[in-house]
C-alpha atoms as a PDB file:
ATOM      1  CA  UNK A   1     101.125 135.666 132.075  1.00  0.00           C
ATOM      2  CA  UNK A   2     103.841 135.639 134.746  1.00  0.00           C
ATOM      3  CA  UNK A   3     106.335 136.102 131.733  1.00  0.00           C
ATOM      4  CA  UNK A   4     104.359 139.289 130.215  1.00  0.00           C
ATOM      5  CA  UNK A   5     104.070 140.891 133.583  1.00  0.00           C
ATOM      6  CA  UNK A   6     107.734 140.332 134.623  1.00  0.00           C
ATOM      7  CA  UNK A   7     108.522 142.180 131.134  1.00  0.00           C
ATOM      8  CA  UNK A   8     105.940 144.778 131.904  1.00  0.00           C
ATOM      9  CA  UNK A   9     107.851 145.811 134.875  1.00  0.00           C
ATOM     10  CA  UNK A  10     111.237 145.565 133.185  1.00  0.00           C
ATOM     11  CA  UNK A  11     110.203 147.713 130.569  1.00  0.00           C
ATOM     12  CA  UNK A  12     109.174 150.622 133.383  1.00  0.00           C
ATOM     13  CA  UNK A  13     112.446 149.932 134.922  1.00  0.00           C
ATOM     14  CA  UNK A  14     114.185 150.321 131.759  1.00  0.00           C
ATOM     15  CA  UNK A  15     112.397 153.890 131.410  1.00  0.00           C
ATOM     16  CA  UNK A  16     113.104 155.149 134.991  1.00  0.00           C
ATOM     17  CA  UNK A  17     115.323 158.750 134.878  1.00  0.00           C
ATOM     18  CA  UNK A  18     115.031 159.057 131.304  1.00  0.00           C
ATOM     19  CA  UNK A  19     114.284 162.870 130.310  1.00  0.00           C
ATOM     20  CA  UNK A  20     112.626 164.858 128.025  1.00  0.00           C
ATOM     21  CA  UNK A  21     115.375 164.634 125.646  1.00  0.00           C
ATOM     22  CA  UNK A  22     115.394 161.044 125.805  1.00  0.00           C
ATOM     23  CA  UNK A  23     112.114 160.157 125.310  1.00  0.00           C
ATOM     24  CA  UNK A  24     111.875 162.684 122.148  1.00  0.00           C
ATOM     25  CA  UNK A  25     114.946 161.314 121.204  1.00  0.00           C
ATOM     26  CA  UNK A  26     114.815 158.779 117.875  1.00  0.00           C
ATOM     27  CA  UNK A  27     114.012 154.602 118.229  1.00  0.00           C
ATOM     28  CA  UNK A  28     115.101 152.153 116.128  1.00  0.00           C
ATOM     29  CA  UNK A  29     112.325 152.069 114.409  1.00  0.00           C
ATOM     30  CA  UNK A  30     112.104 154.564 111.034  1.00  0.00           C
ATOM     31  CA  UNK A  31     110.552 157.570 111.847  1.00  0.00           C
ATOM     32  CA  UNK A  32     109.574 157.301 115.021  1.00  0.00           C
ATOM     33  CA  UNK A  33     110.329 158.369 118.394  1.00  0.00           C
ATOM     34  CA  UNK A  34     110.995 156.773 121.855  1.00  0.00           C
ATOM     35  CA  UNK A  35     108.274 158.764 122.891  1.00  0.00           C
ATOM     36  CA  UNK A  36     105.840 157.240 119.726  1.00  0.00           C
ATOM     37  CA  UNK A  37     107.477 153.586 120.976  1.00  0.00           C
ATOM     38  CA  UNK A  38     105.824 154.169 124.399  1.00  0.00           C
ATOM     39  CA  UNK A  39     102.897 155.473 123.528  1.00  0.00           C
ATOM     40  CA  UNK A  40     102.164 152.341 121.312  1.00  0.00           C
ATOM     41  CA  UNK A  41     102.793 149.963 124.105  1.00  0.00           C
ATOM     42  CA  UNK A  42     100.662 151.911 126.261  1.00  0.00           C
ATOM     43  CA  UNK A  43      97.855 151.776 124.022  1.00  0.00           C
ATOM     44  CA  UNK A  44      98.560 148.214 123.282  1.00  0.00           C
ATOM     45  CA  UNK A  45      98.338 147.562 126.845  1.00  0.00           C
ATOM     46  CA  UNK A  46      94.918 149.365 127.057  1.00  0.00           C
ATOM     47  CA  UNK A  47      93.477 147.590 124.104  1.00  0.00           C
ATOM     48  CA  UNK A  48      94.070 144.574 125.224  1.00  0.00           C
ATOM     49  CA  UNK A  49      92.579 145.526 128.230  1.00  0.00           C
ATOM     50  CA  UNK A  50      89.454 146.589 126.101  1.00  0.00           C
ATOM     51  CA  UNK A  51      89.472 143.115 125.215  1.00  0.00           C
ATOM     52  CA  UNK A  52      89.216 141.421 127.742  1.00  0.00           C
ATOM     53  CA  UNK A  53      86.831 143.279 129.622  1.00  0.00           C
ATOM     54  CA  UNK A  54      84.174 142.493 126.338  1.00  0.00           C
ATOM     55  CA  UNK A  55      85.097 139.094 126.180  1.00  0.00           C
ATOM     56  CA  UNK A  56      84.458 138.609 129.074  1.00  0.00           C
ATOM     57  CA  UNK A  57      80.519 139.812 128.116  1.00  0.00           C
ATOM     58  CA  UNK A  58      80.109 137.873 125.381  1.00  0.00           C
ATOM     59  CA  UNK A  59      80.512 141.315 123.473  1.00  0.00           C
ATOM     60  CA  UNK A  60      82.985 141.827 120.374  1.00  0.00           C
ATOM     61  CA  UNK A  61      85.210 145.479 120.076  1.00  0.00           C
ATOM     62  CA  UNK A  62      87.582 146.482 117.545  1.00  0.00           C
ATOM     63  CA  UNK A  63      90.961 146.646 118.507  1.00  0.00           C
ATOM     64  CA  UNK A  64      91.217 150.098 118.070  1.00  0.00           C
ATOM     65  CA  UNK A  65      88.946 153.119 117.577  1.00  0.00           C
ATOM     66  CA  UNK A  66      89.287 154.428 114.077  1.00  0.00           C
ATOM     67  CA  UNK A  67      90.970 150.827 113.080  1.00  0.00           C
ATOM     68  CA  UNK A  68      94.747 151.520 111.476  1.00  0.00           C
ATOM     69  CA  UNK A  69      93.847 154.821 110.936  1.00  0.00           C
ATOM     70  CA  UNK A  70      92.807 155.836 114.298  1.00  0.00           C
ATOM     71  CA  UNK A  71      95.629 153.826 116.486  1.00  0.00           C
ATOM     72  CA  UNK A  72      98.478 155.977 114.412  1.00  0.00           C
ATOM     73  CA  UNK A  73      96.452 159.495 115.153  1.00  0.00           C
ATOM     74  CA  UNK A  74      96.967 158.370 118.975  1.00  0.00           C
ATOM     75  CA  UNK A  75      99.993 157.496 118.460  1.00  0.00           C
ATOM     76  CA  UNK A  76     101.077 161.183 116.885  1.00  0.00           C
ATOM     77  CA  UNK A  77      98.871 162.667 119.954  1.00  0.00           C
ATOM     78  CA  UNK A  78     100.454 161.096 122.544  1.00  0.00           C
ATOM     79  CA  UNK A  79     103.777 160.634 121.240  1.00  0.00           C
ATOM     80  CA  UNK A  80     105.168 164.151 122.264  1.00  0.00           C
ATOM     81  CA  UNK A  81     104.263 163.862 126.188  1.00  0.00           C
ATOM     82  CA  UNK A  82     107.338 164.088 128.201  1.00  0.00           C
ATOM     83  CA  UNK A  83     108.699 161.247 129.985  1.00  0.00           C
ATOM     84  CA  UNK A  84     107.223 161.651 133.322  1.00  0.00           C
ATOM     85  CA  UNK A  85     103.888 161.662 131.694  1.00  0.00           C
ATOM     86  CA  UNK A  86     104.683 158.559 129.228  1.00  0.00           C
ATOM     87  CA  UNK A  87     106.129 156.485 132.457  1.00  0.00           C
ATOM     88  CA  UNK A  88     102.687 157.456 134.569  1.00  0.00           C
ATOM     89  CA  UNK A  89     100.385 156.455 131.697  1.00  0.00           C
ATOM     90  CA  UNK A  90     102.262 153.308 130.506  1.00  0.00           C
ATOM     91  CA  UNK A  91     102.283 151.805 133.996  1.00  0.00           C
ATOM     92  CA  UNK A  92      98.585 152.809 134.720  1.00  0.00           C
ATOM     93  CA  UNK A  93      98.269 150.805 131.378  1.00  0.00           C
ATOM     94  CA  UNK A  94      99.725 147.867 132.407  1.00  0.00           C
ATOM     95  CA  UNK A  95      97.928 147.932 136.289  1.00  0.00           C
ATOM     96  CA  UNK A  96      94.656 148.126 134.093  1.00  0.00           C
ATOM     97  CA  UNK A  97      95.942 145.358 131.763  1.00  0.00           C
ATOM     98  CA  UNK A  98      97.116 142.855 134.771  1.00  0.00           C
ATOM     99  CA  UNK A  99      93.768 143.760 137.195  1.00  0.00           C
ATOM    100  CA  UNK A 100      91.960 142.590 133.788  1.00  0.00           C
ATOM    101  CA  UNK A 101      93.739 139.760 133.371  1.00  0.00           C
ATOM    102  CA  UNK A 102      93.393 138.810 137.249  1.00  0.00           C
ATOM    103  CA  UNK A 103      89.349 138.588 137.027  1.00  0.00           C
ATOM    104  CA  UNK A 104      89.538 136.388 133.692  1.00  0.00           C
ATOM    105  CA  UNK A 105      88.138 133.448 134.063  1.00  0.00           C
ATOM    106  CA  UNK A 106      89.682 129.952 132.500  1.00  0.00           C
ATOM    107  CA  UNK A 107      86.509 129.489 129.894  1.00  0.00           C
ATOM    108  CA  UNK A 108      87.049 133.000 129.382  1.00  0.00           C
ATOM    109  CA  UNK A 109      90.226 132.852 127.723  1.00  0.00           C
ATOM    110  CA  UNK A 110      88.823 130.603 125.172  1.00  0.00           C
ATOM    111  CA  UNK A 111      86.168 133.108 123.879  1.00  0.00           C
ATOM    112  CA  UNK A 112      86.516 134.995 120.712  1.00  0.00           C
ATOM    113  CA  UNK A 113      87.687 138.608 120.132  1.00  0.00           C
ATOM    114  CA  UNK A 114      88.556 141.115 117.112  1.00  0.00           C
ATOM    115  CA  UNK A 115      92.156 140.553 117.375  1.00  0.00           C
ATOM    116  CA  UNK A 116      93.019 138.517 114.619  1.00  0.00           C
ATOM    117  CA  UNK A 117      89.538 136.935 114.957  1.00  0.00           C
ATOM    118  CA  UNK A 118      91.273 134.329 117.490  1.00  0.00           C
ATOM    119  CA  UNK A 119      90.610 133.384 121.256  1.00  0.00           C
ATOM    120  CA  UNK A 120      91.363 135.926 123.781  1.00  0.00           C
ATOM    121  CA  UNK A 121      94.518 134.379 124.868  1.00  0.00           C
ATOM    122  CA  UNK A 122      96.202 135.018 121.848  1.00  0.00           C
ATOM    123  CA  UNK A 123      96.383 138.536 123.323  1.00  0.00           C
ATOM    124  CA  UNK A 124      98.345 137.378 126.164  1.00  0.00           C
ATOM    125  CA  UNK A 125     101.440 135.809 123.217  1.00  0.00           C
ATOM    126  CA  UNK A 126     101.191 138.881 121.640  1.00  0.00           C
ATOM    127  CA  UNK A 127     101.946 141.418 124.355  1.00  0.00           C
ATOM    128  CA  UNK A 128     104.765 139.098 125.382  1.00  0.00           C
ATOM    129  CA  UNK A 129     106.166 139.985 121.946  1.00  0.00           C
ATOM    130  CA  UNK A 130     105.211 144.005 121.698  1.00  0.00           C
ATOM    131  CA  UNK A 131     107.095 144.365 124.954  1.00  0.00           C
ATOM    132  CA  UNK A 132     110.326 142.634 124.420  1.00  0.00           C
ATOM    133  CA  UNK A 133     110.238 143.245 120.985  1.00  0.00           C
ATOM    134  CA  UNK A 134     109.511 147.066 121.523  1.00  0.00           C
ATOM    135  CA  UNK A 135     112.564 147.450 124.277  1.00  0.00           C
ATOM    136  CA  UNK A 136     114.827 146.668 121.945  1.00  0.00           C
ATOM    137  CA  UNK A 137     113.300 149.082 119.542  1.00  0.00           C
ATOM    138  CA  UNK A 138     114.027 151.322 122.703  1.00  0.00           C
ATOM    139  CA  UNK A 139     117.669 151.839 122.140  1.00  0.00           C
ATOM    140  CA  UNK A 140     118.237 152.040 125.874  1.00  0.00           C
ATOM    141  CA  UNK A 141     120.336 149.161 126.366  1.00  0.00           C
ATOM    142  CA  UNK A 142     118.418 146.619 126.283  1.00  0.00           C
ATOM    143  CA  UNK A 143     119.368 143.779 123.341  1.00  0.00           C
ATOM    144  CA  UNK A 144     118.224 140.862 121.639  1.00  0.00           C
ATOM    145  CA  UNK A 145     120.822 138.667 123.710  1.00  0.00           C
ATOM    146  CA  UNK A 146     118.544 139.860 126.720  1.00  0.00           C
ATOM    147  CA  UNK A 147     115.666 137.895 125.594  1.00  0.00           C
ATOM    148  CA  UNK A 148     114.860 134.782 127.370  1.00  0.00           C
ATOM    149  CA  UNK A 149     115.516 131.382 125.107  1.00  0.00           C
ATOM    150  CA  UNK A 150     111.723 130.318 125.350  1.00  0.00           C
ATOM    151  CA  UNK A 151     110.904 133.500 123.889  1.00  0.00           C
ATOM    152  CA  UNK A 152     113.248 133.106 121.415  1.00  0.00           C
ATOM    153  CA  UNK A 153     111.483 129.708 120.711  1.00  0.00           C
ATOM    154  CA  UNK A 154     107.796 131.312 120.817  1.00  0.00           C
ATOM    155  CA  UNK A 155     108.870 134.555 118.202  1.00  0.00           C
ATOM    156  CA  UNK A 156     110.810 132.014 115.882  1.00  0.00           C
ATOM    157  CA  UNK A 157     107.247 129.829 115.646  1.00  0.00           C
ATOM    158  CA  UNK A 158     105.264 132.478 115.342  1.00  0.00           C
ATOM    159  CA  UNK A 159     107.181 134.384 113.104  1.00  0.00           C
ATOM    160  CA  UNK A 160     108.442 130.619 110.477  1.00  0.00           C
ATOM    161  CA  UNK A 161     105.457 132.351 108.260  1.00  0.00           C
ATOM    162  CA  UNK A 162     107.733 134.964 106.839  1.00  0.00           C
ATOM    163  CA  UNK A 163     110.383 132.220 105.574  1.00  0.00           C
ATOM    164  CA  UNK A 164     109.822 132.701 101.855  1.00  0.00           C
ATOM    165  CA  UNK A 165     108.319 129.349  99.760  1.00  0.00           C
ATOM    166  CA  UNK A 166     110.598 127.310  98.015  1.00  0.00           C
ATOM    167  CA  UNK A 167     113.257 127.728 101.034  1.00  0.00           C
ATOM    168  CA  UNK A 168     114.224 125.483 103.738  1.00  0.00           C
ATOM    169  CA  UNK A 169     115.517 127.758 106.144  1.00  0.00           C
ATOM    170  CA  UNK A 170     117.815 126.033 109.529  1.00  0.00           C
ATOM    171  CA  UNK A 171     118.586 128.154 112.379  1.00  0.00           C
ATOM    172  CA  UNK A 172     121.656 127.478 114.523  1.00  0.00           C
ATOM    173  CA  UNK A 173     122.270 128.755 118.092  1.00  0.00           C
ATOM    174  CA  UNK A 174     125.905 128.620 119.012  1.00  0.00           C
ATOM    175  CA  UNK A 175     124.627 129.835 122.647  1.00  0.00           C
ATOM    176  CA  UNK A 176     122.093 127.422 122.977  1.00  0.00           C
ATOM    177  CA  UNK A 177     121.054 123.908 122.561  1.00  0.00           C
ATOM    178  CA  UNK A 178     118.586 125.180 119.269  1.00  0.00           C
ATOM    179  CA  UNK A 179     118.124 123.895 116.345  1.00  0.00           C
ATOM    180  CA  UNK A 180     114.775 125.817 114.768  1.00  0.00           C
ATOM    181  CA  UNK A 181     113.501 124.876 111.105  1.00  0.00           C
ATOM    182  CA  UNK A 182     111.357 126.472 108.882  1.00  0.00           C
ATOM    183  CA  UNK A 183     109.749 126.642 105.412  1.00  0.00           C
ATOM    184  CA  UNK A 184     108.005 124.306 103.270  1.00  0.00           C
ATOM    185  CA  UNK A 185     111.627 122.928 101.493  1.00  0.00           C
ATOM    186  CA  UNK A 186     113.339 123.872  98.440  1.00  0.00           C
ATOM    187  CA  UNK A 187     116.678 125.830  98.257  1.00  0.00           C
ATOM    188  CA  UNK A 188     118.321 124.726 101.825  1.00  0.00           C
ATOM    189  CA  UNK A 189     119.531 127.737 103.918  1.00  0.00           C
ATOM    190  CA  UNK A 190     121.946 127.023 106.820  1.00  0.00           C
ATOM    191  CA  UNK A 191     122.186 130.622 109.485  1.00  0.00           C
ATOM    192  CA  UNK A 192     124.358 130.151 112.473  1.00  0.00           C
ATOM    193  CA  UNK A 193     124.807 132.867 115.606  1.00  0.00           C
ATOM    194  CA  UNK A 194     123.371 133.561 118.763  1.00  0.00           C
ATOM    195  CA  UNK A 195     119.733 132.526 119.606  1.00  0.00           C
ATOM    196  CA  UNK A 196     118.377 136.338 120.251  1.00  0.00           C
ATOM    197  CA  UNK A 197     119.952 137.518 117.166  1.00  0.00           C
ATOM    198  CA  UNK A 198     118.925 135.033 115.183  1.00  0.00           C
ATOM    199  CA  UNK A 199     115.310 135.912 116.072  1.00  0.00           C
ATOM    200  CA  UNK A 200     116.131 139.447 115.824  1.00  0.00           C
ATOM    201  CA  UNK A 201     117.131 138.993 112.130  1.00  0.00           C
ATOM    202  CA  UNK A 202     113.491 136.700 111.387  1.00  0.00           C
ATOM    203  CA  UNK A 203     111.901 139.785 113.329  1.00  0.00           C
ATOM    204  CA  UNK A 204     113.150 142.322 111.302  1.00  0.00           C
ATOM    205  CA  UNK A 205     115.329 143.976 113.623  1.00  0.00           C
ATOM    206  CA  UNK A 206     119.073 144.461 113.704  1.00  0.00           C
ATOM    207  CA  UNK A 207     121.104 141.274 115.172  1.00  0.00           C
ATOM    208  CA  UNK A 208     123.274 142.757 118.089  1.00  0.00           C
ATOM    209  CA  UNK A 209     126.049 139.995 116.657  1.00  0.00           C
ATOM    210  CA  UNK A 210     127.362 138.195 113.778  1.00  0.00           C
ATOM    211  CA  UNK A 211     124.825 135.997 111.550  1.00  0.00           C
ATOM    212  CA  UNK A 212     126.809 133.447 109.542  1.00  0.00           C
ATOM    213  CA  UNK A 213     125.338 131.869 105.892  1.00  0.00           C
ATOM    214  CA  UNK A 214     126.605 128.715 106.481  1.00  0.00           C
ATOM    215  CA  UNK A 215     124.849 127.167 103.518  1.00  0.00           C
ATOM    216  CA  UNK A 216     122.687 129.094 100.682  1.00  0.00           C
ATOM    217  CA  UNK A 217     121.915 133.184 100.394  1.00  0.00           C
ATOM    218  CA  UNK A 218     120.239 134.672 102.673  1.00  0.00           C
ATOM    219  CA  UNK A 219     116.362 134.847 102.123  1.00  0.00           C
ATOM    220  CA  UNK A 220     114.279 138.234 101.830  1.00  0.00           C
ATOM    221  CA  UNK A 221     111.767 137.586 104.396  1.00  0.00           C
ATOM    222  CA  UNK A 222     107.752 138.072 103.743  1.00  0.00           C
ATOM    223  CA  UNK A 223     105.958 140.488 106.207  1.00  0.00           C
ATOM    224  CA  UNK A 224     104.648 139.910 109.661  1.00  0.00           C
ATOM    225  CA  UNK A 225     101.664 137.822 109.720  1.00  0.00           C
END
């Protein structure tokens, strides 16, 4: 949780003195704003919360009100605030998020919620990768050579799913001592660069640097599980 909370609170630094402009500005993700990108991790934030806080009574809760449908309506609503607004509410959502996490007890963690029908810690993984993940998506500096090697080793488990069948995919950091493998064998696939762009390119983002194809074609990756 330290690790999650440490990138909560780079992620607010990263948005201190942005404007207006900037905030309304476009992400790196298609169609959406910076303003939409922190919005999302704001309600993220506050889900999670949500989750926690029924846990914690036994009770189950969706994830979101209105399910898919209803988390992108927020999104839209909220999206256009400007950026003093969006800083104020994300960090509220993150004090609520870490005060909820603080009174969660160690059998706690191990009791069942709506997101992805797994144990409540599972929620603690997965805002570790919406906020690094989501300041690269940013576009305010902050890069996939920024992220921390052991996250790189958590998003490239996590994420071996979308390695296509029939492909035996090796992963090669030049900048660290890694060596990831994925894939259920088959056609051998040999990728060599950095370790955060490396796990940029499995996460569907942009590599900051140069990806060689040492051995093979590069694979067309399934979606995120």
């Amino acid at each position: 949780m330290a690790r999650v909370r440490d990138g909560q609170h780079r992620l607010e630094n990263l948005l201190t003195g942005l404007t207006d402009d900037d905030v309304r500005a476009p992400s790196a993700l298609p169609d959406w704003s910076r303003g939409h990108v922190i919005t999302h991790l704001e309600q993220n934030a506050a889900a999670f919360t949500r989750q926690a806080e029924y846990a914690r009574r036994g009770e189950l809760i969706d994830v979101y009100d209105g399910g898919a449908a209803g988390r992108a309506a927020a999104i839209e609503r909220g999206a256009g605030r400007g950026a003093a607004e969006l800083r104020k509410a994300l960090a509220e959502a993150h004090a609520a998020l870490e005060d909820a996490w603080s009174r969660t007890g160690e059998d706690d963690w191990k009791r069942p919620i709506r997101y992805r029908d797994a144990p409540l810690l599972f929620t603690v993984h997965a805002r570790w990768r919406e906020v690094e993940i989501h300041m690269v998506d940013l576009d305010l500096g902050y890069r996939p050579s920024d992220w921390p090697i052991d996250f790189c080793d958590h998003v490239v488990d996590f994420l071996a799913v979308r390695v296509p069948g029939g492909t035996h995919l090796t992963m090669i950091a030049d900048d660290a001592d890694r060596r990831w493998s994925a894939g259920n064998g088959g056609e051998p696939v040999v990728l060599r660069g950095n370790a955060g762009d490396l796990t940029a390119w499995l996460a569907g983002r942009d590599p900051a640097g140069p990806i060689t194809v040492e051995t093979g074609s590069l694979p067309e990756l399934a979606p995120w599980p």
